[in-house]
Protein backbone atom coordinates (compact mmCIF):
# COMPACT_ATOMS: atom_id res chain seq x y z
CA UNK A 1 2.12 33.07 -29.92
CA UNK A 2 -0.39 35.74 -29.67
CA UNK A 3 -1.35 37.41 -25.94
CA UNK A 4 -4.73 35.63 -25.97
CA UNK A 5 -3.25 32.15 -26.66
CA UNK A 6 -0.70 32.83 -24.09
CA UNK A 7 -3.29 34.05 -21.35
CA UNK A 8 -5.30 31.44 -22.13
CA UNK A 9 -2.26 29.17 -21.17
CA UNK A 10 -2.42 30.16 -18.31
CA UNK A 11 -5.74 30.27 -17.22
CA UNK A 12 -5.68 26.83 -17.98
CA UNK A 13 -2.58 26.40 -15.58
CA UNK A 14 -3.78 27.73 -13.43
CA UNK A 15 -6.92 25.74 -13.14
CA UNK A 16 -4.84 22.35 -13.60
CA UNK A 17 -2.84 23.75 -10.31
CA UNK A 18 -5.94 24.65 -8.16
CA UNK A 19 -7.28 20.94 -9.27
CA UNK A 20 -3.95 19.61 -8.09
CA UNK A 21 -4.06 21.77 -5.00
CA UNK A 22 -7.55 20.49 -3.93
CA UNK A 23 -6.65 16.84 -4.87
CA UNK A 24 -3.77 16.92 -2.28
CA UNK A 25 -5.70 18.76 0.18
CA UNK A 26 -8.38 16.16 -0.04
CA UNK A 27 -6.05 13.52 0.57
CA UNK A 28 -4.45 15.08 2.94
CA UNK A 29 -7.31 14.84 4.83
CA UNK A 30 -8.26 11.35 4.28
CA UNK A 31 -4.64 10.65 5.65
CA UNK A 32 -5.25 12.59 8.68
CA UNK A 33 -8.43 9.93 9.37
CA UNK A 34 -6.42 7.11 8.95
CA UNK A 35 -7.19 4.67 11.63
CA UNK A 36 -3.72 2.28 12.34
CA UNK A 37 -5.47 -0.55 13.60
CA UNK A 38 -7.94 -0.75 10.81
CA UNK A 39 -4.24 0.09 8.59
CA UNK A 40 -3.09 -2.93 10.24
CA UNK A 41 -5.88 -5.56 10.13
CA UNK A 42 -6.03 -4.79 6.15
CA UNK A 43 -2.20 -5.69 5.67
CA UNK A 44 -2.97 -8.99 7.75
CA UNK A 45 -5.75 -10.12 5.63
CA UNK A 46 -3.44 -9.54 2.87
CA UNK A 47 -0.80 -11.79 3.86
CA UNK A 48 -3.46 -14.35 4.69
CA UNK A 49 -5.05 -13.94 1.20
CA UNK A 50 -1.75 -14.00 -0.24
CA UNK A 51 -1.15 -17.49 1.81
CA UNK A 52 -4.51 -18.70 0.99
CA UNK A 53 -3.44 -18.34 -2.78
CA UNK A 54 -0.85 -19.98 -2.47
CA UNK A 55 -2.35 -22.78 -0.83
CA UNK A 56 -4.95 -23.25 -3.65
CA UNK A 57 -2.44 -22.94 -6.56
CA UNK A 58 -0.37 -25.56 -5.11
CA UNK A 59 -3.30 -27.87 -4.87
CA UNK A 60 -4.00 -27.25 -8.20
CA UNK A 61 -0.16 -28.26 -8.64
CA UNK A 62 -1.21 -31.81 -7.20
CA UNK A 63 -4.51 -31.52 -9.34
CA UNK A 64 -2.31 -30.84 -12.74
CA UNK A 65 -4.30 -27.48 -13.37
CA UNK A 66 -1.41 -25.44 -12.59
CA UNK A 67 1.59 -24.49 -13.80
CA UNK A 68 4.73 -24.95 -11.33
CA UNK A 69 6.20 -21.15 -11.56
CA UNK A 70 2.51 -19.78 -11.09
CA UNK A 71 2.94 -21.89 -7.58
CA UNK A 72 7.02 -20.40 -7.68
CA UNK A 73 5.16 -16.94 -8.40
CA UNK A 74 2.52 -17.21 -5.48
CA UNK A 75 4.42 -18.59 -2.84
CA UNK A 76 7.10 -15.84 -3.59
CA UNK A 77 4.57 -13.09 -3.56
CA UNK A 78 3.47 -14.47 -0.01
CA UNK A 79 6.65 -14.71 1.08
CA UNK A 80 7.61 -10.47 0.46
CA UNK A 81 4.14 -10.13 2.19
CA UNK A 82 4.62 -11.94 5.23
CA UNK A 83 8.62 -10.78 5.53
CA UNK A 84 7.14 -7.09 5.18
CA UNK A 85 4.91 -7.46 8.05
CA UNK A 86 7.34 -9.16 10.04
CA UNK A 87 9.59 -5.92 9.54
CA UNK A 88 6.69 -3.45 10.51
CA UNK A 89 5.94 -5.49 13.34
CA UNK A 90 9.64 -5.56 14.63
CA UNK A 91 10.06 -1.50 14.05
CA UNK A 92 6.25 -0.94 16.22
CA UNK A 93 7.93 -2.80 18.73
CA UNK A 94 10.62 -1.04 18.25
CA UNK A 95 8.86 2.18 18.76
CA UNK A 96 6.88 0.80 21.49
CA UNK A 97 9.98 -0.07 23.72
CA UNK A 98 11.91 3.07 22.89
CA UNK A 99 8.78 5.62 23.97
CA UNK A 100 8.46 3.11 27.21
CA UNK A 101 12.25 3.75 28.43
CA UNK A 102 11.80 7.70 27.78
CA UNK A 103 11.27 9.22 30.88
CA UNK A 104 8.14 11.34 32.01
């Protein structure tokens, strides 16, 4: 390989890092404006459109347009959804009574 080629490599490194570097800086950022209420609200009206699938694909059960593991497949997905949410809830609580009893 020839000095050129080899600077060149590395020019081009270097650029691929300084992309990478802004990338995480930029979403660094956008993690420093997350809002956790708005966090939450979107995982709720996930596990309700998760439900709400479910619901219709086991209609379309009773209707004969669907297949039985879709309905398996839905109510499953719901299911890991709602369980997951139940979990974060119990550990903010969790949170929430341990920074109560710390004293001021």
């Amino acid at each position: 390989m020839s000095t050129p080629s080899i600077a060149n490599n590395a020019y081009q490194l270097a650029q691929q890092l300084q992309k990478q570097a802004r990338t995480m800086d930029d979403t660094a950022s956008a993690r420093d404006n997350v809002d956790f209420g708005k966090m939450v609200q979107e995982a709720v009206e996930t596990v309700v459109d998760k439900g709400r699938e479910a619901d219709n694909k086991a209609v379309g059960l009773v209707e004969g347009k669907t297949d039985v593991i879709d309905v398996v497949t839905a109510i499953s997905e719901t299911e890991v959804a709602l369980e997951t949410m139940v979990a974060v809830r119990d550990r903010v609580i969790s949170a929430y009574e341990e920074i109560m009893r710390m004293p001021i």
